[in-house]
PDB file of N, CA and C in Angstrom:
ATOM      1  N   UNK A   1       0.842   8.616   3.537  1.00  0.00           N
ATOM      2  CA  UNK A   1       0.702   8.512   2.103  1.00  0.00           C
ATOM      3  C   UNK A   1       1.091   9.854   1.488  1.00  0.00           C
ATOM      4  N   UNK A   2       2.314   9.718   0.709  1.00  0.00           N
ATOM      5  CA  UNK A   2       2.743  10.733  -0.072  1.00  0.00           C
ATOM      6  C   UNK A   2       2.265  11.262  -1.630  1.00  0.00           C
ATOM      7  N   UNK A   3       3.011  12.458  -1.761  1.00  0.00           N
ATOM      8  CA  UNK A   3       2.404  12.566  -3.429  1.00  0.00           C
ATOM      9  C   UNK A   3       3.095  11.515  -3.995  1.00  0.00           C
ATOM     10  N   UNK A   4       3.905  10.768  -4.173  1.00  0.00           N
ATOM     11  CA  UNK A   4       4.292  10.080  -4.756  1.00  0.00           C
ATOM     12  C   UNK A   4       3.644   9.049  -5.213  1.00  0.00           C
ATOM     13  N   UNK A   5       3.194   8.182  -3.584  1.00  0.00           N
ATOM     14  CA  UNK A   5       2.159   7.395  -3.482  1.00  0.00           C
ATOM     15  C   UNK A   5       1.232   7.563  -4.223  1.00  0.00           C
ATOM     16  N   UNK A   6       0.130   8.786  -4.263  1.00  0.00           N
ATOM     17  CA  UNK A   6      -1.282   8.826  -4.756  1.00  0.00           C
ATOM     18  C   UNK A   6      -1.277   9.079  -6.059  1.00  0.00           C
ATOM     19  N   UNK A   7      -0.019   9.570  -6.763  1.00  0.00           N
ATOM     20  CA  UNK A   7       0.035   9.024  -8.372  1.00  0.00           C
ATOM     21  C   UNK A   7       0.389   7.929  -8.397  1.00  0.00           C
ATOM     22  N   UNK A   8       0.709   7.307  -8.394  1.00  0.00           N
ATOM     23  CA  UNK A   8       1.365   5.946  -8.233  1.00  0.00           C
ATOM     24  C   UNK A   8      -0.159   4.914  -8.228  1.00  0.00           C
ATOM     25  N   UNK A   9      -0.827   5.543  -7.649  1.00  0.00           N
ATOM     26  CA  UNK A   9      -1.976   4.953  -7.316  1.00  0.00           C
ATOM     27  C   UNK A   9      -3.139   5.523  -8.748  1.00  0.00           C
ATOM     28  N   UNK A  10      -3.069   6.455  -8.652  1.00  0.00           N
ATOM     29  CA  UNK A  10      -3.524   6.848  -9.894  1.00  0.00           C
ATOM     30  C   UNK A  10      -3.501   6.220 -11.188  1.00  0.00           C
ATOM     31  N   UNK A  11      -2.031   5.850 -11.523  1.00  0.00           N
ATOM     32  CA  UNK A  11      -2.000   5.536 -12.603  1.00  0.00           C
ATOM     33  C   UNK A  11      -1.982   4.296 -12.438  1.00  0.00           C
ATOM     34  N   UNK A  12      -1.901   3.641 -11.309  1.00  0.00           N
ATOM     35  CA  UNK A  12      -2.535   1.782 -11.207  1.00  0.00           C
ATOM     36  C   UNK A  12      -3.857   1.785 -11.674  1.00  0.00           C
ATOM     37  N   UNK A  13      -4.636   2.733 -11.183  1.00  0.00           N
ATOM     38  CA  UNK A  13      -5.906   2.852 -11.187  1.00  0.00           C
ATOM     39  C   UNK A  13      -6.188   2.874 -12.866  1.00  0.00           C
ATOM     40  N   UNK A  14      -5.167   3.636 -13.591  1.00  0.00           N
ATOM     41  CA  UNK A  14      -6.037   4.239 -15.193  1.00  0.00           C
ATOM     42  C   UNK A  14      -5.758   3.351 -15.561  1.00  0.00           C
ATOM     43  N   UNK A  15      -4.393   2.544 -15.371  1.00  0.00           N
ATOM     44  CA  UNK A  15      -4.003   1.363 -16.107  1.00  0.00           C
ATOM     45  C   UNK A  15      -5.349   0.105 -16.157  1.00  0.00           C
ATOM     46  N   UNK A  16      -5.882  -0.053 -14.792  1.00  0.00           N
ATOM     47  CA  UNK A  16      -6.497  -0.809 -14.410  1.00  0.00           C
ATOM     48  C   UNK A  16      -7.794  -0.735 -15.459  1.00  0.00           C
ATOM     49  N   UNK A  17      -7.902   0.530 -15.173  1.00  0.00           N
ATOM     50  CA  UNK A  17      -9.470   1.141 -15.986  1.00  0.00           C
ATOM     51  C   UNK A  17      -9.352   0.952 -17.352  1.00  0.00           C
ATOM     52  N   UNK A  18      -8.334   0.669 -18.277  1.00  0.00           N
ATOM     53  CA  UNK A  18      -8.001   0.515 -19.806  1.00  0.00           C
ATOM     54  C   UNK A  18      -8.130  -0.417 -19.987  1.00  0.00           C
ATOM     55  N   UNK A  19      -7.445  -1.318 -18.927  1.00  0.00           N
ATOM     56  CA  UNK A  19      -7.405  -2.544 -19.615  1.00  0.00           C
ATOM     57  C   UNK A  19      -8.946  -3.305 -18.957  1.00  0.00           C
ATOM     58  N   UNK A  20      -9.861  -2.935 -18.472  1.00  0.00           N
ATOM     59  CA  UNK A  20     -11.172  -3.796 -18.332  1.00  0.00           C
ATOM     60  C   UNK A  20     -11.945  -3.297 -19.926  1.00  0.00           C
ATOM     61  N   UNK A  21     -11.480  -1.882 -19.838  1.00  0.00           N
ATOM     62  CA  UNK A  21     -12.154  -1.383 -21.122  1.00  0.00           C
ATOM     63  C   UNK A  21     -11.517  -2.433 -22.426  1.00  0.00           C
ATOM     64  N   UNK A  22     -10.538  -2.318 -22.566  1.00  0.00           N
ATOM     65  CA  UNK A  22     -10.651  -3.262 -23.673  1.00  0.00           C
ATOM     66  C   UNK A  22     -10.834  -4.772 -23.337  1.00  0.00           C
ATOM     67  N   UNK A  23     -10.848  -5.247 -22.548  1.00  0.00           N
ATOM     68  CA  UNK A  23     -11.357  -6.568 -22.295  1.00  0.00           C
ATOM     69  C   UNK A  23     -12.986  -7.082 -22.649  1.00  0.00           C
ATOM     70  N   UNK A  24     -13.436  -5.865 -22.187  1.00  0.00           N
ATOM     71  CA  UNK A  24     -15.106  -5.733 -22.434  1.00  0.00           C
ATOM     72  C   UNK A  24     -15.164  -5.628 -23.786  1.00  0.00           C
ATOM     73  N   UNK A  25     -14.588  -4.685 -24.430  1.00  0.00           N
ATOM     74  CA  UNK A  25     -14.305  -4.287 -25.757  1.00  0.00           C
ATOM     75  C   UNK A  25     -14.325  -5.015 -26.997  1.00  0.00           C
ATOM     76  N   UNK A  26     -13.411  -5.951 -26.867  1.00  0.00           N
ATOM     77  CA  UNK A  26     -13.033  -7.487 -27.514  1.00  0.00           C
ATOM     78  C   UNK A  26     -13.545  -8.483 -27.191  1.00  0.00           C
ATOM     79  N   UNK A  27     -14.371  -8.558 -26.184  1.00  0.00           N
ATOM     80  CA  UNK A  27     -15.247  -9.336 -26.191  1.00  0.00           C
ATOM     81  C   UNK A  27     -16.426  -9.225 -27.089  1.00  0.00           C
ATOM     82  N   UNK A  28     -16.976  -7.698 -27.495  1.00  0.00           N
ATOM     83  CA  UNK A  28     -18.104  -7.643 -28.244  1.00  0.00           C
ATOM     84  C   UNK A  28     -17.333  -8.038 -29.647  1.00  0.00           C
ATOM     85  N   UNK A  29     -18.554  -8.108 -30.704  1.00  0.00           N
ATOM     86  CA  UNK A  29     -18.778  -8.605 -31.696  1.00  0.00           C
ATOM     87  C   UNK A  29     -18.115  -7.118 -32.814  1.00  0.00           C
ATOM     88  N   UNK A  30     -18.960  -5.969 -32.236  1.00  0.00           N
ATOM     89  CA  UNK A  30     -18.987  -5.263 -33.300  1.00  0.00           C
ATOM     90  C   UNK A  30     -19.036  -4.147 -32.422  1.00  0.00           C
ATOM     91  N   UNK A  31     -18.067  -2.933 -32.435  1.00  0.00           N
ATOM     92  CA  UNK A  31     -18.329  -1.640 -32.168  1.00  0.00           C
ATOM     93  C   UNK A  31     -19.141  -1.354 -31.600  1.00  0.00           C
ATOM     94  N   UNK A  32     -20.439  -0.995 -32.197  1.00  0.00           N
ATOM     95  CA  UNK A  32     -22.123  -0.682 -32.711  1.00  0.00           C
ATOM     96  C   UNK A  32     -22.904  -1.617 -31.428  1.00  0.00           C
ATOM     97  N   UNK A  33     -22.151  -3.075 -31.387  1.00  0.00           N
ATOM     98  CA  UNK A  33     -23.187  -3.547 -30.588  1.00  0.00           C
ATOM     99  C   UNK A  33     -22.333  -3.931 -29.095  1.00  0.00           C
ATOM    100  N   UNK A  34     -21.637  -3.537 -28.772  1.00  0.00           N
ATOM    101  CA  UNK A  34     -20.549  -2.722 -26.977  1.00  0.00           C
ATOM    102  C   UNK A  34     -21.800  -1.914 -26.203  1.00  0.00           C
ATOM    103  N   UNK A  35     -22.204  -2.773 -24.815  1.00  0.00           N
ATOM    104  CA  UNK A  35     -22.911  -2.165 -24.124  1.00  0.00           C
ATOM    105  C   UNK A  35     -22.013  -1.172 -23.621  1.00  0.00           C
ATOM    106  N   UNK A  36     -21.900   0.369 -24.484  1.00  0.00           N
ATOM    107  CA  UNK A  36     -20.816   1.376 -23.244  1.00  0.00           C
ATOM    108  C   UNK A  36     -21.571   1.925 -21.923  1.00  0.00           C
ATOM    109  N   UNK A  37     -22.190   1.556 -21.697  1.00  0.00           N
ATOM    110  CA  UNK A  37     -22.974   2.112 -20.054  1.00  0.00           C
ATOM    111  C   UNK A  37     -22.506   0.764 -19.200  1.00  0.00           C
ATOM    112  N   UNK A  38     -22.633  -0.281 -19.413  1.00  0.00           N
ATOM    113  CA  UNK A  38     -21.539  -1.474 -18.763  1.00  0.00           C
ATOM    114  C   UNK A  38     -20.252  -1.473 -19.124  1.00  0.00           C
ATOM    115  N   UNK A  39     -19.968  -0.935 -20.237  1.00  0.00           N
ATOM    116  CA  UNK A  39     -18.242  -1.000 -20.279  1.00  0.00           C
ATOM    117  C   UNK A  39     -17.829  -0.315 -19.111  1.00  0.00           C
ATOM    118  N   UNK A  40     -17.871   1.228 -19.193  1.00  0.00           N
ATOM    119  CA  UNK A  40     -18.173   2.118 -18.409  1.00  0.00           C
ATOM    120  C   UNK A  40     -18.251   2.292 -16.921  1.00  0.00           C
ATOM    121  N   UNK A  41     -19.354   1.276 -16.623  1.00  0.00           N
ATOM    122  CA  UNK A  41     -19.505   1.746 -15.446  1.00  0.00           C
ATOM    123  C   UNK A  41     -18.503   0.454 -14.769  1.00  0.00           C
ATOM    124  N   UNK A  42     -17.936  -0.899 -15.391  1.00  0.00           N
ATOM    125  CA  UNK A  42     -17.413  -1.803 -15.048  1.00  0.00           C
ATOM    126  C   UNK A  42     -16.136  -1.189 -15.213  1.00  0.00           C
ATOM    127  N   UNK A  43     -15.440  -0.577 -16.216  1.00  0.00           N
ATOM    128  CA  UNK A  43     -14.266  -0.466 -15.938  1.00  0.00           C
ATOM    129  C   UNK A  43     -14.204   0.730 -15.041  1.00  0.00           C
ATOM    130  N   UNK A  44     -14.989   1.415 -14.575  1.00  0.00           N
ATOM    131  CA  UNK A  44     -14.737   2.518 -13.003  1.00  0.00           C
ATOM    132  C   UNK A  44     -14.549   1.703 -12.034  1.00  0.00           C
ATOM    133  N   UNK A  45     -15.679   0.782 -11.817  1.00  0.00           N
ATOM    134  CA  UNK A  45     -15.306  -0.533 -10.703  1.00  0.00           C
ATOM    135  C   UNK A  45     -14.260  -0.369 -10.647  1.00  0.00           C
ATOM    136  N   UNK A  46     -13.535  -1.493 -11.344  1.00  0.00           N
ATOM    137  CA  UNK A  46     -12.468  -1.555 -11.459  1.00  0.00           C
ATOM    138  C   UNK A  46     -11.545  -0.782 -11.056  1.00  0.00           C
ATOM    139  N   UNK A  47     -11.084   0.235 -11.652  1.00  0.00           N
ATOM    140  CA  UNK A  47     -10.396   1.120 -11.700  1.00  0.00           C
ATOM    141  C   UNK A  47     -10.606   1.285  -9.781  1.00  0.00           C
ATOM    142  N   UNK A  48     -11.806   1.290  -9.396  1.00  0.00           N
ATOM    143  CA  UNK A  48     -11.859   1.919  -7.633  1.00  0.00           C
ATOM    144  C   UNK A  48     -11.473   1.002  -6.991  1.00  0.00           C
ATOM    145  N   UNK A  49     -12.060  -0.016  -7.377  1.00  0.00           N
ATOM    146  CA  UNK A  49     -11.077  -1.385  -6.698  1.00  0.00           C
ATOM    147  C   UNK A  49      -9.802  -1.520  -6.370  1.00  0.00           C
ATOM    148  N   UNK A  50      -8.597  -0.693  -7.063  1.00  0.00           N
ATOM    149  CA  UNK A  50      -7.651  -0.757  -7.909  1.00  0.00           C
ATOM    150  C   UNK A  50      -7.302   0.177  -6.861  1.00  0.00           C
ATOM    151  N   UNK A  51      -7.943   1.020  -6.679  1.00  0.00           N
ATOM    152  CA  UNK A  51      -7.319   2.193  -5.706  1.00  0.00           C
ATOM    153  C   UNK A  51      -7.342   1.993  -4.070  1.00  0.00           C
ATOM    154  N   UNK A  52      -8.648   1.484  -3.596  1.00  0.00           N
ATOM    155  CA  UNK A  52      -9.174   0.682  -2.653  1.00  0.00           C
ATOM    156  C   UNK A  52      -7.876   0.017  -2.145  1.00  0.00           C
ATOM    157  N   UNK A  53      -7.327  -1.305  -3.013  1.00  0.00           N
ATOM    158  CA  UNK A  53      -6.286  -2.301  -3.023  1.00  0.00           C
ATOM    159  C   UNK A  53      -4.776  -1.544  -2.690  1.00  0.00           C
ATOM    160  N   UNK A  54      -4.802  -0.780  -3.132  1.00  0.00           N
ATOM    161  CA  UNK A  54      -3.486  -0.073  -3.275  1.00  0.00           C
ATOM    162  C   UNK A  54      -3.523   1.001  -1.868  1.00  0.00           C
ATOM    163  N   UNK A  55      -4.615   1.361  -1.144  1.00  0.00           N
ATOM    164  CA  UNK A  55      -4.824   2.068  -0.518  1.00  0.00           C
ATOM    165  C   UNK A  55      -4.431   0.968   1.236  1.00  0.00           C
ATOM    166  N   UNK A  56      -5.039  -0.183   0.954  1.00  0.00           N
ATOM    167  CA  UNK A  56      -5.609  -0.916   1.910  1.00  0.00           C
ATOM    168  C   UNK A  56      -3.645  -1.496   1.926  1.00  0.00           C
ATOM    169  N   UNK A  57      -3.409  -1.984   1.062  1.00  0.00           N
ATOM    170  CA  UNK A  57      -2.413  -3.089   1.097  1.00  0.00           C
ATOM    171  C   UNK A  57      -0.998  -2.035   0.666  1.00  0.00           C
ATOM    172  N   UNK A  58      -1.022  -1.007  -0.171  1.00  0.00           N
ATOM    173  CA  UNK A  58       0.065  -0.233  -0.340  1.00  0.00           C
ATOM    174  C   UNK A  58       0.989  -0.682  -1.551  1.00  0.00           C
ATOM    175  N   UNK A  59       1.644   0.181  -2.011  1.00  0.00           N
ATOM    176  CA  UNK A  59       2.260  -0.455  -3.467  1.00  0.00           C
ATOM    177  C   UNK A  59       4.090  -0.365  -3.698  1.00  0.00           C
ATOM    178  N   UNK A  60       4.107  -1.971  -4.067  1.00  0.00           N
ATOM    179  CA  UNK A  60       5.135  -1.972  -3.440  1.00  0.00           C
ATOM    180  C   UNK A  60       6.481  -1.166  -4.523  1.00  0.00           C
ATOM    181  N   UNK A  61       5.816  -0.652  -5.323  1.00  0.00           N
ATOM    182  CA  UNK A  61       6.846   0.287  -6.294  1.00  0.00           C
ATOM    183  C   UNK A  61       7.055   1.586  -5.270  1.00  0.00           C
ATOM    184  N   UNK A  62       6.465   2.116  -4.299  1.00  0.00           N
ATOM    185  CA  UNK A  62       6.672   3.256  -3.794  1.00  0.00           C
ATOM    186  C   UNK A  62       7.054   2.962  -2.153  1.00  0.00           C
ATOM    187  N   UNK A  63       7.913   3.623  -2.048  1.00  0.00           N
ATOM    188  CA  UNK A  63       8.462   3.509  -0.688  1.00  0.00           C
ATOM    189  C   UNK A  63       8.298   4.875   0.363  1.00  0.00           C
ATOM    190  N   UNK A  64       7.491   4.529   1.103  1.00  0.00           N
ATOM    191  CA  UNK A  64       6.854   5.608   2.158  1.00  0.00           C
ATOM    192  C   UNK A  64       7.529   5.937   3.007  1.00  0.00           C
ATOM    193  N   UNK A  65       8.524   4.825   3.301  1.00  0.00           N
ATOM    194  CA  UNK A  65       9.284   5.420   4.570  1.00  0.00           C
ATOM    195  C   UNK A  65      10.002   6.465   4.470  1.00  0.00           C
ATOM    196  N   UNK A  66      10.134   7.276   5.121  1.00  0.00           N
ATOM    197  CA  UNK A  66      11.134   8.606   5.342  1.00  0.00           C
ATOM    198  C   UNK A  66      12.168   8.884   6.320  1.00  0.00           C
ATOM    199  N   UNK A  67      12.848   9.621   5.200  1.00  0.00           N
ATOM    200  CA  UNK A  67      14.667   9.125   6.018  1.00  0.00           C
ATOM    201  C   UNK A  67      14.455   9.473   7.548  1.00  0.00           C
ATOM    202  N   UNK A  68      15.216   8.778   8.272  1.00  0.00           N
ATOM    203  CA  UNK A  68      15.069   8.955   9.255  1.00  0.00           C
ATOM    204  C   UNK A  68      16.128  10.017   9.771  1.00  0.00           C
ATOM    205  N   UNK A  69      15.909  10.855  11.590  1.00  0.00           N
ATOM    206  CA  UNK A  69      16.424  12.405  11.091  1.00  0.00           C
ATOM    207  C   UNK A  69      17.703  11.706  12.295  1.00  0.00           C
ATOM    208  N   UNK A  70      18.788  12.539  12.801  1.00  0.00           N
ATOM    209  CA  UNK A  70      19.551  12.010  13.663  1.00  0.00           C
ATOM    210  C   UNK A  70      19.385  12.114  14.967  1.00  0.00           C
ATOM    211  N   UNK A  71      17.987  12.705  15.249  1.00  0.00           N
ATOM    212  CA  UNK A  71      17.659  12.929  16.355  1.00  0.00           C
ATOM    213  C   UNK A  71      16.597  12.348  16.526  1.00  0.00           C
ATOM    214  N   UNK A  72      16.087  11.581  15.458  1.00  0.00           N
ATOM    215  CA  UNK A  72      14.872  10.010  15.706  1.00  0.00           C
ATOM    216  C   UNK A  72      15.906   8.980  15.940  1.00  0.00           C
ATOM    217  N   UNK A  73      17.106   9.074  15.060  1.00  0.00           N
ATOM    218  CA  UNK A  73      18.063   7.905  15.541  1.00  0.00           C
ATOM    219  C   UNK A  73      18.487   7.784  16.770  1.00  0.00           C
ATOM    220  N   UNK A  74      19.148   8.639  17.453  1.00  0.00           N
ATOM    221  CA  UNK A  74      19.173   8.559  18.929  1.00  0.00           C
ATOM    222  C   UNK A  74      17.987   8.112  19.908  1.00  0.00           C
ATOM    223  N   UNK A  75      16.836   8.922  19.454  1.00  0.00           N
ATOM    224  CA  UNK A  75      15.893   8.702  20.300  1.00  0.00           C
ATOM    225  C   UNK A  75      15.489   6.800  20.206  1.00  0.00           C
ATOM    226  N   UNK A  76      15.757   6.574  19.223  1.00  0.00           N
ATOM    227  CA  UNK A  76      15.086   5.008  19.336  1.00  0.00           C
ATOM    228  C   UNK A  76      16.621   4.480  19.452  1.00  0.00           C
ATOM    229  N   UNK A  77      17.377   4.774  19.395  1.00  0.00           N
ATOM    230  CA  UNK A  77      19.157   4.149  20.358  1.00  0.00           C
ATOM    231  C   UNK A  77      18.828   3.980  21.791  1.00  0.00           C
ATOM    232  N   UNK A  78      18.231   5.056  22.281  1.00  0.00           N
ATOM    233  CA  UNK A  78      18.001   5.327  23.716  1.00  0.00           C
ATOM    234  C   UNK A  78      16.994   4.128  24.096  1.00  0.00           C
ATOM    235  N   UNK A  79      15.862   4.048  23.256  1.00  0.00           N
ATOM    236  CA  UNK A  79      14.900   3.146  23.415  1.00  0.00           C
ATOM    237  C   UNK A  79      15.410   1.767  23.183  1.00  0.00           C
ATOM    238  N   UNK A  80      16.267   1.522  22.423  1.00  0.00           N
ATOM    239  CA  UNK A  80      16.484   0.104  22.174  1.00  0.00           C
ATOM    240  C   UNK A  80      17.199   0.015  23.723  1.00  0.00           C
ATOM    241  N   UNK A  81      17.970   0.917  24.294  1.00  0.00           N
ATOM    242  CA  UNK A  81      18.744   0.280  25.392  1.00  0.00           C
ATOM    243  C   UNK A  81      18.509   0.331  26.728  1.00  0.00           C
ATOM    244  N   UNK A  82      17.133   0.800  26.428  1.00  0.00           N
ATOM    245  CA  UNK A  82      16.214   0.680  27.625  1.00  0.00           C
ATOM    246  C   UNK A  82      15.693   0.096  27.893  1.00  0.00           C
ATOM    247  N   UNK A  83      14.854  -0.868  26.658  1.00  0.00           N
ATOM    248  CA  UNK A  83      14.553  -2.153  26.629  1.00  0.00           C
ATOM    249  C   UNK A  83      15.713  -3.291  26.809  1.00  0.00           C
ATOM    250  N   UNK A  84      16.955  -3.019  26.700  1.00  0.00           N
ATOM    251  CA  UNK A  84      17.806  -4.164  26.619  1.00  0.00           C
ATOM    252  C   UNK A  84      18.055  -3.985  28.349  1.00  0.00           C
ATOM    253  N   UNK A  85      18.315  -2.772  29.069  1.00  0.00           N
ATOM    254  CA  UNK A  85      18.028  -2.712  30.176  1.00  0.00           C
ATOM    255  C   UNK A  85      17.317  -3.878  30.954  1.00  0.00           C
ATOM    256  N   UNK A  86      16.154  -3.400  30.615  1.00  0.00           N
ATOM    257  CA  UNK A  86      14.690  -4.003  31.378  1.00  0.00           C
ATOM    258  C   UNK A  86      15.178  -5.124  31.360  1.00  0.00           C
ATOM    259  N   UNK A  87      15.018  -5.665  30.392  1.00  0.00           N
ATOM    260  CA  UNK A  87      15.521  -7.476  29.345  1.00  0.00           C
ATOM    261  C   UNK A  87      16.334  -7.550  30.397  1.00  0.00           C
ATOM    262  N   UNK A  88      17.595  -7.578  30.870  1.00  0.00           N
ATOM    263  CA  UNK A  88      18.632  -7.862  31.748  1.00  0.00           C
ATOM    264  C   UNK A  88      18.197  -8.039  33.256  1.00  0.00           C
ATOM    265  N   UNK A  89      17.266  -7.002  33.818  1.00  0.00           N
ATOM    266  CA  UNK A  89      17.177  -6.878  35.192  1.00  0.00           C
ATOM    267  C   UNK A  89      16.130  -7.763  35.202  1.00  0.00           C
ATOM    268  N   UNK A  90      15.013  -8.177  34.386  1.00  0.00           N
ATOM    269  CA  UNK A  90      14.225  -9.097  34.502  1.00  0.00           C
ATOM    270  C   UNK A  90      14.990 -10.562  34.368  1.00  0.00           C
ATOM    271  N   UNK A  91      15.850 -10.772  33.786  1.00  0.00           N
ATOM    272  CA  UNK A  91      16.412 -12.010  33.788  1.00  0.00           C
ATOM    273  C   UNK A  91      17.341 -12.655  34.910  1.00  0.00           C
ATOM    274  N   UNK A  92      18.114 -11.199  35.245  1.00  0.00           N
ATOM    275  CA  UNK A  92      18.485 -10.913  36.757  1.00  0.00           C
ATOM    276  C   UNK A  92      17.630 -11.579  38.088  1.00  0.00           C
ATOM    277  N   UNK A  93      16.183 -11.061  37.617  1.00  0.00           N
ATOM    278  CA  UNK A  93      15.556 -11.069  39.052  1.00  0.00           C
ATOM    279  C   UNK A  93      14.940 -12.539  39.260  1.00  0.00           C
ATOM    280  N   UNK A  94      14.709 -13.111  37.696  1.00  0.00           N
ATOM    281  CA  UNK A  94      14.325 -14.669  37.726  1.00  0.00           C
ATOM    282  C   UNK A  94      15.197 -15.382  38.241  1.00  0.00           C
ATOM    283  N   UNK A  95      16.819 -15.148  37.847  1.00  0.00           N
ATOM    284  CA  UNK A  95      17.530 -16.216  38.229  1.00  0.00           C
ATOM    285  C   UNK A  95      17.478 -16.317  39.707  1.00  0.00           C
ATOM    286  N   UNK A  96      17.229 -14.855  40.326  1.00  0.00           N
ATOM    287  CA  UNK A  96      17.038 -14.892  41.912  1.00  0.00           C
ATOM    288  C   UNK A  96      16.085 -15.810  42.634  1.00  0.00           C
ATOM    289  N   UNK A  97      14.958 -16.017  41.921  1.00  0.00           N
ATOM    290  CA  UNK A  97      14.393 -16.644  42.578  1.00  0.00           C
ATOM    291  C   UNK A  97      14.328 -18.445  41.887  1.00  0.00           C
ATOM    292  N   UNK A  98      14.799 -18.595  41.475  1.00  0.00           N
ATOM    293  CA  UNK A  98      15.423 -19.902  41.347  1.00  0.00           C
ATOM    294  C   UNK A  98      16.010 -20.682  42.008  1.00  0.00           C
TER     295      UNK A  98
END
């Protein structure tokens, strides 16, 4: 998880946190009568939920992967054809005993 990521996450999060606030908001009648200690403490919920979600599952506006270098590329070249190896001599050794 990059800086990129954890603003990214951030501002899911404030977004998240505004809009419960005014949801709660417009629901009351009158200014004056807005429980703000439940607005409050519901739109933090929220808002952690929000981060939680994004933490757990990842967001798909930000892309984590990192370029890969030319000496990870080889190394997993090598690996793919070591496995394609194996793959062969095992298929090899079945037909033998057939």
């Amino acid at each position: 998880m990059n800086k990129e990521f954890w603003r990214a996450t951030g501002v899911r999060a404030l977004r998240t946190f505004l809009q419960a606030v005014l949801a709660i908001w417009t629901a009351g009648q009158l200014i004056t009568q807005v429980d703000w200690k439940f607005l409050l403490l519901s739109a933090f919920s929220s808002a952690l939920y929000s981060m939680l979600t994004s933490i757990v599952t990842g967001l798909p506006e930000v892309d984590i992967c990192h370029e890969m270098t030319e000496e990870e590329a080889e190394d997993l070249i090598d690996y793919n054809d070591e496995l394609l190896d194996d793959l062969y001599e095992y298929e090899t050794e079945e037909d033998e005993y057939e």
